[in-house]
Structure formats: structure tokens, C-alpha cells
N, C-alpha and C. Protein backbone atom coordinates (compact mmCIF):
# COMPACT_ATOMS: atom_id res chain seq x y z
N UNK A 1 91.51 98.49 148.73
CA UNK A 1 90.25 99.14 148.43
C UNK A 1 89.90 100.12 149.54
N UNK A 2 90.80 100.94 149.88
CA UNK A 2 90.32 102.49 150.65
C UNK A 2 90.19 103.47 150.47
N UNK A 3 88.93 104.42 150.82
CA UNK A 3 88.74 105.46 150.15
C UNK A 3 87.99 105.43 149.04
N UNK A 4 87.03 104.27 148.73
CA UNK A 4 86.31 103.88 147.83
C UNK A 4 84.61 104.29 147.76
N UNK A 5 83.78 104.85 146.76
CA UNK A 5 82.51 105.25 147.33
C UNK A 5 82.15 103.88 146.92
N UNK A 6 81.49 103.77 147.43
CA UNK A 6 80.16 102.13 147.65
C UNK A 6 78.73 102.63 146.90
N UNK A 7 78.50 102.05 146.22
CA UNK A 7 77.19 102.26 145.62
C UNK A 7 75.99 100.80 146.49
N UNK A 8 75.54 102.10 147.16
CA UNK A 8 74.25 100.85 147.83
C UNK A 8 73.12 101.58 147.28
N UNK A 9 72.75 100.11 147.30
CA UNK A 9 70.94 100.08 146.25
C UNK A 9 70.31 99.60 147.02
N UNK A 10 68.63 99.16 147.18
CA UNK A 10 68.04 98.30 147.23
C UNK A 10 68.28 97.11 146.99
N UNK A 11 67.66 95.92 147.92
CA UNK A 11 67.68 95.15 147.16
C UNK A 11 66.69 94.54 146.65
N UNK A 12 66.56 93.92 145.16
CA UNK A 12 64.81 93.36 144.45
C UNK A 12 64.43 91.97 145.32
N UNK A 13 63.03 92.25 145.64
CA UNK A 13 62.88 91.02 146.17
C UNK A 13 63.04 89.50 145.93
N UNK A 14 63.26 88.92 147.27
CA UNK A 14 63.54 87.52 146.94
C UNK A 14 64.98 87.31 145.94
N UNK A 15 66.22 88.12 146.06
CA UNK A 15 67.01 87.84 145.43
C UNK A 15 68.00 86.52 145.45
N UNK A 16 67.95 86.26 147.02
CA UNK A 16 68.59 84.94 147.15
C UNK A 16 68.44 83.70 146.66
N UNK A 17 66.44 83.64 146.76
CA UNK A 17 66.70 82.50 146.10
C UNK A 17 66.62 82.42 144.56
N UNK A 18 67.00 82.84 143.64
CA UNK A 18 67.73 83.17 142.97
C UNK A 18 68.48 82.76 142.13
N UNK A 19 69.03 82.03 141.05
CA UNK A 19 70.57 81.59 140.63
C UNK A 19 71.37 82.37 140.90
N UNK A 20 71.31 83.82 141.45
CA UNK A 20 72.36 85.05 141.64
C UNK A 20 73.29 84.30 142.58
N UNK A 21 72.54 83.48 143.63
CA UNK A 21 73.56 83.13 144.78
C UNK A 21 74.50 82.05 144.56
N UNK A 22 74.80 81.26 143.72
CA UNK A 22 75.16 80.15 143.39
C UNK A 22 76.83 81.20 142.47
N UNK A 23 76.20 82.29 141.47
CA UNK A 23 76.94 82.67 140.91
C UNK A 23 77.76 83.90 141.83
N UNK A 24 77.35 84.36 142.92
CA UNK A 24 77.61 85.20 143.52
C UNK A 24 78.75 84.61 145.17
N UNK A 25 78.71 83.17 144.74
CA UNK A 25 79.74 81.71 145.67
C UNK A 25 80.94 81.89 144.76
N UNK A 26 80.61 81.95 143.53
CA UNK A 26 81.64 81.25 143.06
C UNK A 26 82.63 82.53 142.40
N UNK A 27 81.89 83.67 142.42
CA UNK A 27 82.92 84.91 142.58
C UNK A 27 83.34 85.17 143.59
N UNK A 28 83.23 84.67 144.92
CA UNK A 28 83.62 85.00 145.95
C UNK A 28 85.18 84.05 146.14
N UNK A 29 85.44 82.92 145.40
CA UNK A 29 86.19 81.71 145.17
C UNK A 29 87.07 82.92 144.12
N UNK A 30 86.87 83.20 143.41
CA UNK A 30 87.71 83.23 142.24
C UNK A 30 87.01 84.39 141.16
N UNK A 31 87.59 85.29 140.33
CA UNK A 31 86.97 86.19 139.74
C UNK A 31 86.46 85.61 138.38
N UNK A 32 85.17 86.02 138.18
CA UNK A 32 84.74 85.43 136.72
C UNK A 32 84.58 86.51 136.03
N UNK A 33 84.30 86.06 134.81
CA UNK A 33 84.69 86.82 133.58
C UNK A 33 82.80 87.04 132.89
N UNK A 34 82.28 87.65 133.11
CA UNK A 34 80.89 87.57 132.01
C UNK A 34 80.55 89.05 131.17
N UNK A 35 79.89 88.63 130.42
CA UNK A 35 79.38 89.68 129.34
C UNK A 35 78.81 91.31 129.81
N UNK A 36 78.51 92.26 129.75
CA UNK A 36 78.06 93.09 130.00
C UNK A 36 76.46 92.83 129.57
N UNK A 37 75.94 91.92 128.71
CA UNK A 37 75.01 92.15 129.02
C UNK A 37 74.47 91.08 130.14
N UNK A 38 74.97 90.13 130.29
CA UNK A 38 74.88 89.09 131.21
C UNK A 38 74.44 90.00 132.94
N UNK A 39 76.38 91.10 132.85
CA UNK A 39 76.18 92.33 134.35
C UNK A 39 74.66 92.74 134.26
N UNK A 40 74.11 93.61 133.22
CA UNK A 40 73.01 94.10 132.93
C UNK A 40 72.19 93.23 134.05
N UNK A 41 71.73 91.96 133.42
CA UNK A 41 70.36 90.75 134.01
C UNK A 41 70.92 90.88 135.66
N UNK A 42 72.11 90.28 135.61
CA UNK A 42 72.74 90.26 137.06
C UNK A 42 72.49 90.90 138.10
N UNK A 43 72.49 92.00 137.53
CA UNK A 43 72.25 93.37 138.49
C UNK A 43 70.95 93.85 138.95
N UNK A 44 70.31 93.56 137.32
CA UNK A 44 68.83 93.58 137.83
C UNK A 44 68.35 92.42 138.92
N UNK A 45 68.68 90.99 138.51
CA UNK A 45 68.10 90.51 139.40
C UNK A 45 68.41 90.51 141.14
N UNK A 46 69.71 91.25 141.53
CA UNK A 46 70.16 91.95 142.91
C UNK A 46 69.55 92.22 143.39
N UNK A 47 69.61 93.86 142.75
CA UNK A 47 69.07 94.96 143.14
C UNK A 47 67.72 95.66 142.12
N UNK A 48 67.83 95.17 140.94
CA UNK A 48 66.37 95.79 140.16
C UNK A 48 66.59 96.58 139.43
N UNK A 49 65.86 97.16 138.64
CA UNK A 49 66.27 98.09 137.58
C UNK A 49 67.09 99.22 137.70
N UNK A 50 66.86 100.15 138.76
CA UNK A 50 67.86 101.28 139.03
C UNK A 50 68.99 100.71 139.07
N UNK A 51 69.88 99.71 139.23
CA UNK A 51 71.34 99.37 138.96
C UNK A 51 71.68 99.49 137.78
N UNK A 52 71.00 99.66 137.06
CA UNK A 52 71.31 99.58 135.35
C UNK A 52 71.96 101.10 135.35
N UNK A 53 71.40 102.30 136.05
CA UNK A 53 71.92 103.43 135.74
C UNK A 53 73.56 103.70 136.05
N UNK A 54 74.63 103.13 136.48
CA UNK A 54 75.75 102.90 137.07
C UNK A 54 76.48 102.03 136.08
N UNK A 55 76.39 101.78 134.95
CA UNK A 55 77.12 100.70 134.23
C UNK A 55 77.77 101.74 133.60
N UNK A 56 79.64 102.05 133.13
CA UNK A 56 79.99 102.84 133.02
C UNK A 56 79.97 102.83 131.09
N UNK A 57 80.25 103.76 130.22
CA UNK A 57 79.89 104.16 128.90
C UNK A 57 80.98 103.19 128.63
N UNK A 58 82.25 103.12 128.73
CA UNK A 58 83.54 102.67 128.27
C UNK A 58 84.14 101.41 129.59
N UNK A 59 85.75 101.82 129.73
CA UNK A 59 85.91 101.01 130.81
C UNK A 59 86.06 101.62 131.98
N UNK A 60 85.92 101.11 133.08
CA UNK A 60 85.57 101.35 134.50
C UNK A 60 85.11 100.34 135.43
N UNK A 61 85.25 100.89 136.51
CA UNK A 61 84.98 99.87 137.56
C UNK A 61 83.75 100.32 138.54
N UNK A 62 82.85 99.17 138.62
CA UNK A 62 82.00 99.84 140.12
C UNK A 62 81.72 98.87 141.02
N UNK A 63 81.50 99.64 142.53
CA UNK A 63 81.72 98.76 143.64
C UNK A 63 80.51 98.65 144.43
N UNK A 64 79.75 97.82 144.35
CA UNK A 64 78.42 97.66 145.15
C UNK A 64 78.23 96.95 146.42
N UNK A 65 77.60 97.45 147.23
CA UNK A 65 77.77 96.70 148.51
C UNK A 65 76.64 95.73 148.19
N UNK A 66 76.83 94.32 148.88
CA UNK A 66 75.43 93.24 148.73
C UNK A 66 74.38 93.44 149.68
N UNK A 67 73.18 93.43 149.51
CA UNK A 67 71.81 93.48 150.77
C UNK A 67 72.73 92.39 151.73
N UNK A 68 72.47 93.26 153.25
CA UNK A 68 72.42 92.48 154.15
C UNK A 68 73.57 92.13 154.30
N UNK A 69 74.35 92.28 153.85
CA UNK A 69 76.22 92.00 154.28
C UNK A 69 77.11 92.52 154.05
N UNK A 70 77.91 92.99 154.11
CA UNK A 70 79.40 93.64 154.75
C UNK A 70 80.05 93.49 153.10
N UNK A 71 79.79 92.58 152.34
CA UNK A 71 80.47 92.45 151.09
C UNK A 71 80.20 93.43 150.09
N UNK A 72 81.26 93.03 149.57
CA UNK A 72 81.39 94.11 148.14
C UNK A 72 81.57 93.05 146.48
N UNK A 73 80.57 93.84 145.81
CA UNK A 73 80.91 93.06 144.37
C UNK A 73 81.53 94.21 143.77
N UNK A 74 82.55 93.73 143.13
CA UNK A 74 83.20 94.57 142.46
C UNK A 74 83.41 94.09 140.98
N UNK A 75 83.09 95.22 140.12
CA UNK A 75 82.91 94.46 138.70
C UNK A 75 83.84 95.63 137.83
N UNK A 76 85.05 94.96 137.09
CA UNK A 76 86.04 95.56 136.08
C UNK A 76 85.44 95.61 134.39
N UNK A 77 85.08 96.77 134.24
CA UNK A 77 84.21 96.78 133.01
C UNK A 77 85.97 97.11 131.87
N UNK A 78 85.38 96.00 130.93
CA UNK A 78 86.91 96.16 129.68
C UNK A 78 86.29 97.39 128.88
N UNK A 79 87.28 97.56 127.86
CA UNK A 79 86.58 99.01 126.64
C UNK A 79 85.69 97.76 126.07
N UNK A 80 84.71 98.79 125.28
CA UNK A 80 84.09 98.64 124.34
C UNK A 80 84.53 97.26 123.46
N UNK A 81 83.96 96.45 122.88
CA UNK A 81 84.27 96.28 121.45
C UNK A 81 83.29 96.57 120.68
N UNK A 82 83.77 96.10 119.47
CA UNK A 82 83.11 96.42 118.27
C UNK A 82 81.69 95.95 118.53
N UNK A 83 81.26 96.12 117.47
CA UNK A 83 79.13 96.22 117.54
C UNK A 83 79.53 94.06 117.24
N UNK A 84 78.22 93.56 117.71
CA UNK A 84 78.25 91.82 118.21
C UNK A 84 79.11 91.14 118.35
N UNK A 85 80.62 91.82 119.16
CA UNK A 85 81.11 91.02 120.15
C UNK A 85 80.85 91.66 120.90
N UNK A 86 81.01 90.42 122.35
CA UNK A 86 81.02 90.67 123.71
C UNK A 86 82.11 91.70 124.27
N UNK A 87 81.43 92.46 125.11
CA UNK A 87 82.50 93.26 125.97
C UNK A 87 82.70 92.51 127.58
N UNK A 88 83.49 92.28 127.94
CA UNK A 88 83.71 91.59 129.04
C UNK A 88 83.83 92.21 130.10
N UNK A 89 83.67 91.91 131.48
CA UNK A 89 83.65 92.48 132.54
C UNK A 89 84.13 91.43 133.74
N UNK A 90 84.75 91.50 134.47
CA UNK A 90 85.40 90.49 135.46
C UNK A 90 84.30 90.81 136.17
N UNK A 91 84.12 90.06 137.39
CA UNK A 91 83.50 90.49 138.76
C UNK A 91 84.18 89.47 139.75
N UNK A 92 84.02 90.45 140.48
CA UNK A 92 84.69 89.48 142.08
C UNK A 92 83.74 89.90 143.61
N UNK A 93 83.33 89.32 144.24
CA UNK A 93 83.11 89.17 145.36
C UNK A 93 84.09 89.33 146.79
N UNK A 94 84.54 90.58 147.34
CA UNK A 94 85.03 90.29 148.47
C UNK A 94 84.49 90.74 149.78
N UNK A 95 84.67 89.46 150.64
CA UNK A 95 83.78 89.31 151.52
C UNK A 95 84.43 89.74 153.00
N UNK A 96 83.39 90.77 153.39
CA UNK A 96 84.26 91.26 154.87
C UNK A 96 84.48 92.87 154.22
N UNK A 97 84.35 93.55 153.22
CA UNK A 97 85.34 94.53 152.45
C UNK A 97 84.50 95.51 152.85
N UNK A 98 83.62 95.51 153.17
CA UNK A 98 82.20 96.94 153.66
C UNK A 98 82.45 97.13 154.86
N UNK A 99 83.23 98.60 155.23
CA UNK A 99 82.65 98.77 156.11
C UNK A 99 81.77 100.19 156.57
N UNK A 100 81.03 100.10 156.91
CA UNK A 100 80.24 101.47 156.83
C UNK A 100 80.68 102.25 158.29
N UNK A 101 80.80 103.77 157.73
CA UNK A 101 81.43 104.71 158.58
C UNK A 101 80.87 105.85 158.49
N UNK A 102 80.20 106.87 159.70
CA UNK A 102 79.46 107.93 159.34
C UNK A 102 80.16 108.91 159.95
N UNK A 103 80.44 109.75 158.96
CA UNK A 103 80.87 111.11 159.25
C UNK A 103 80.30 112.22 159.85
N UNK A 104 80.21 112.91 160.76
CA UNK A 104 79.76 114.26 161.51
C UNK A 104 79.75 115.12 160.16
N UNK A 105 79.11 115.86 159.74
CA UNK A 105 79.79 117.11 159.15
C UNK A 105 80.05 118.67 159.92
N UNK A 106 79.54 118.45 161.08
CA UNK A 106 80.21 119.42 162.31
C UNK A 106 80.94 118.88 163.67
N UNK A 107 81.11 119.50 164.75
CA UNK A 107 80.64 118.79 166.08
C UNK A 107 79.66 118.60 166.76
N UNK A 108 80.25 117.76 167.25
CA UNK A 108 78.42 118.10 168.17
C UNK A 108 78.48 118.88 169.72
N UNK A 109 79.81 119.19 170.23
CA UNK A 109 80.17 119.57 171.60
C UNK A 109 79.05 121.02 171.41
N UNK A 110 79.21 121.79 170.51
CA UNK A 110 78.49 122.99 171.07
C UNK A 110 76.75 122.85 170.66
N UNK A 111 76.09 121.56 170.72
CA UNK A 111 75.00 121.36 170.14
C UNK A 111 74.42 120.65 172.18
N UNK A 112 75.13 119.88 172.05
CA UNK A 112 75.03 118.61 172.86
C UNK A 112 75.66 118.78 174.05
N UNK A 113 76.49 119.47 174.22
CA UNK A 113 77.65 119.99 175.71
C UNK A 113 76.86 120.98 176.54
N UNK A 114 76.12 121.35 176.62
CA UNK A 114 74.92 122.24 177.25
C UNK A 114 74.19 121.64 177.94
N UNK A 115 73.19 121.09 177.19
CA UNK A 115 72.72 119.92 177.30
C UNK A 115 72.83 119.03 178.05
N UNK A 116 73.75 118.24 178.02
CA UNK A 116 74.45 117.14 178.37
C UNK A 116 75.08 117.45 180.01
N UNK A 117 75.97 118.35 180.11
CA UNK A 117 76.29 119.26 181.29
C UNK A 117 75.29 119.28 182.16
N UNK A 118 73.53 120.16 182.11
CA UNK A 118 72.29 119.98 182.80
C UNK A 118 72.17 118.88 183.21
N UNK A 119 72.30 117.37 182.23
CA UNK A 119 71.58 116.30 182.55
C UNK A 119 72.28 116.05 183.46
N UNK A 120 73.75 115.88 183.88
CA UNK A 120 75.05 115.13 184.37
C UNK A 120 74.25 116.08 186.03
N UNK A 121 74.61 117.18 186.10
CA UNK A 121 74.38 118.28 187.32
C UNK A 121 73.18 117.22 187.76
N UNK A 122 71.89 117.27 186.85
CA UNK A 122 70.76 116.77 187.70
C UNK A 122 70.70 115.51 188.48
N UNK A 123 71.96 114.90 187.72
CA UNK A 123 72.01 113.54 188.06
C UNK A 123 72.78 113.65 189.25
N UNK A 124 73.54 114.43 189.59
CA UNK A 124 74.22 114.06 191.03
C UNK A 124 73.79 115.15 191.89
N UNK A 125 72.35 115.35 192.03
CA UNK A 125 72.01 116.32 192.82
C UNK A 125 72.22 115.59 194.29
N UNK A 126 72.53 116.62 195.28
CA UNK A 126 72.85 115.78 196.62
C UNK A 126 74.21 115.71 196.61
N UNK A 127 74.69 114.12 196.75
CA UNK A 127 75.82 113.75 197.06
C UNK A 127 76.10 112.30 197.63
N UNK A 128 76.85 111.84 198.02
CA UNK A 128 77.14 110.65 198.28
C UNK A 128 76.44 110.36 199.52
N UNK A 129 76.93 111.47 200.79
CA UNK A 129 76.95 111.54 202.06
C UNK A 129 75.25 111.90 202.33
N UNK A 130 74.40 112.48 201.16
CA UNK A 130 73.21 112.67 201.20
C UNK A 130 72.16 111.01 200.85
N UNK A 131 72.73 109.99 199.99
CA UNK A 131 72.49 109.09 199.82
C UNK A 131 72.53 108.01 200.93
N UNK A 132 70.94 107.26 201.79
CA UNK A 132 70.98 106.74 203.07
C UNK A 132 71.58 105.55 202.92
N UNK A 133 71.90 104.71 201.45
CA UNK A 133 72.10 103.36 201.50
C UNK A 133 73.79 103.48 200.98
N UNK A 134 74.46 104.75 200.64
CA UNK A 134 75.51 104.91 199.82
C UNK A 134 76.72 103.81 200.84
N UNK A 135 77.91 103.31 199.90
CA UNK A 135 78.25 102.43 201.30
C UNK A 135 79.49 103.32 201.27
């Protein structure tokens, strides 16, 4: 899983305590299998209604980071079926899989190296041999 965008949300209050967490153990054990509309409730009760906008038309996959931890739920949406059967969706929990990384979109040397240069100079104004306690 590299090179992956992370969809972080909010999270809805009080989600832990919850039945989410009990079901959110036991994907972390082993991948389960539930309904799309089941994902739907799921999601809401996470993160809250804006997760609903991310559920893909057909099949697809999306990767959400959890409030407050490093994990990732990752949920395998199947195609379609027909109108009142279930469409299925795996989900799995892996834990440790977040890691967050921020990109520059410039440098910063010609922002900050000026700058930075002044502060360094001011700081060693004098000298060692000017310092009465230097040993």
C-alpha cells in the first residue's frame, strides 16, 4: 500500500464507544465481508455523514485513515448486483499503515537562508576568547 491517497475525515463524536470498535477489532484480526449498506451506517457512525460522499458508483476501493491513529480501513467495494441483493464489500483494518508525510511544494533555502544566516552571525557575536567563563 504505497503511493496511496488517504481519505481523512473527521471524526463523529463519541465514536468509540460505539459497537464500531468491537467491529473495527475484529477487522483488524481478519477481513470481513458486509453489505454496502451496512459500509453506509459504518461510516457514518466513524466519521458522520460526509463519508457517505466517497462510496464508489460500481467497484472500487477506498482507504481511510482512523481518528487518532496511524491505521487504515480499507474497504474492497464488489460490482453492483442486481436491485434487492446485497452488494458486498470486504473491509480490513491495517494497523501501523498511516503514515503521514508533508511535502514542501518549493524550498525553503531562498525564503529562510537569509534569515537564518543573520540569526546564526548574531549569535556568535564576539568570540570564544571574548567570552570570560569560556573554558
Amino acid at each position: 500500500m504505497t503511493d496511496t491517497n488517504v481519505i481523512c475525515l473527521m471524526p463523529a463524536r463519541s465514536w468509540l464507544h460505539q459497537p464500531t470498535s468491537a467491529l473495527l477489532d475484529a477487522m483488524a484480526r481478519k477481513p470481513v465481508e458486509i453489505t454496502r449498506s451496512e459500509t453506509r451506517g459504518f461510516l457514518r457512525m466513524i466519521f458522520g455523514p460526509p463519508a457517505l460522499c466517497y462510496e464508489p458508483v460500481g467497484k472500487g476501493q477506498r482507504v481511510f485513515r482512523l481518528p487518532n491513529t496511524n491505521d487504515a480501513l480499507v474497504l474492497d467495494y464488489a460490482e453492483r448486483t442486481a436491485r434487492f441483493k446485497p452488494s458486498w464489500v470486504t473491509a480490513r483494518v491495517y494497523c501501523g499503515a498511516v503514515q503521514v508525510m508533508f511535502q514542501p511544494r518549493e524550498r525553503l533555502d531562498p525564503f529562510v537562508g537569509g534569515w537564518l544566516q543573520r540569526v546564526l552571525r548574531l549569535l556568535r557575536i564576539g568570540g570564544r576568547e571574548d567570552l570570560p567563563n569560556a573554558a
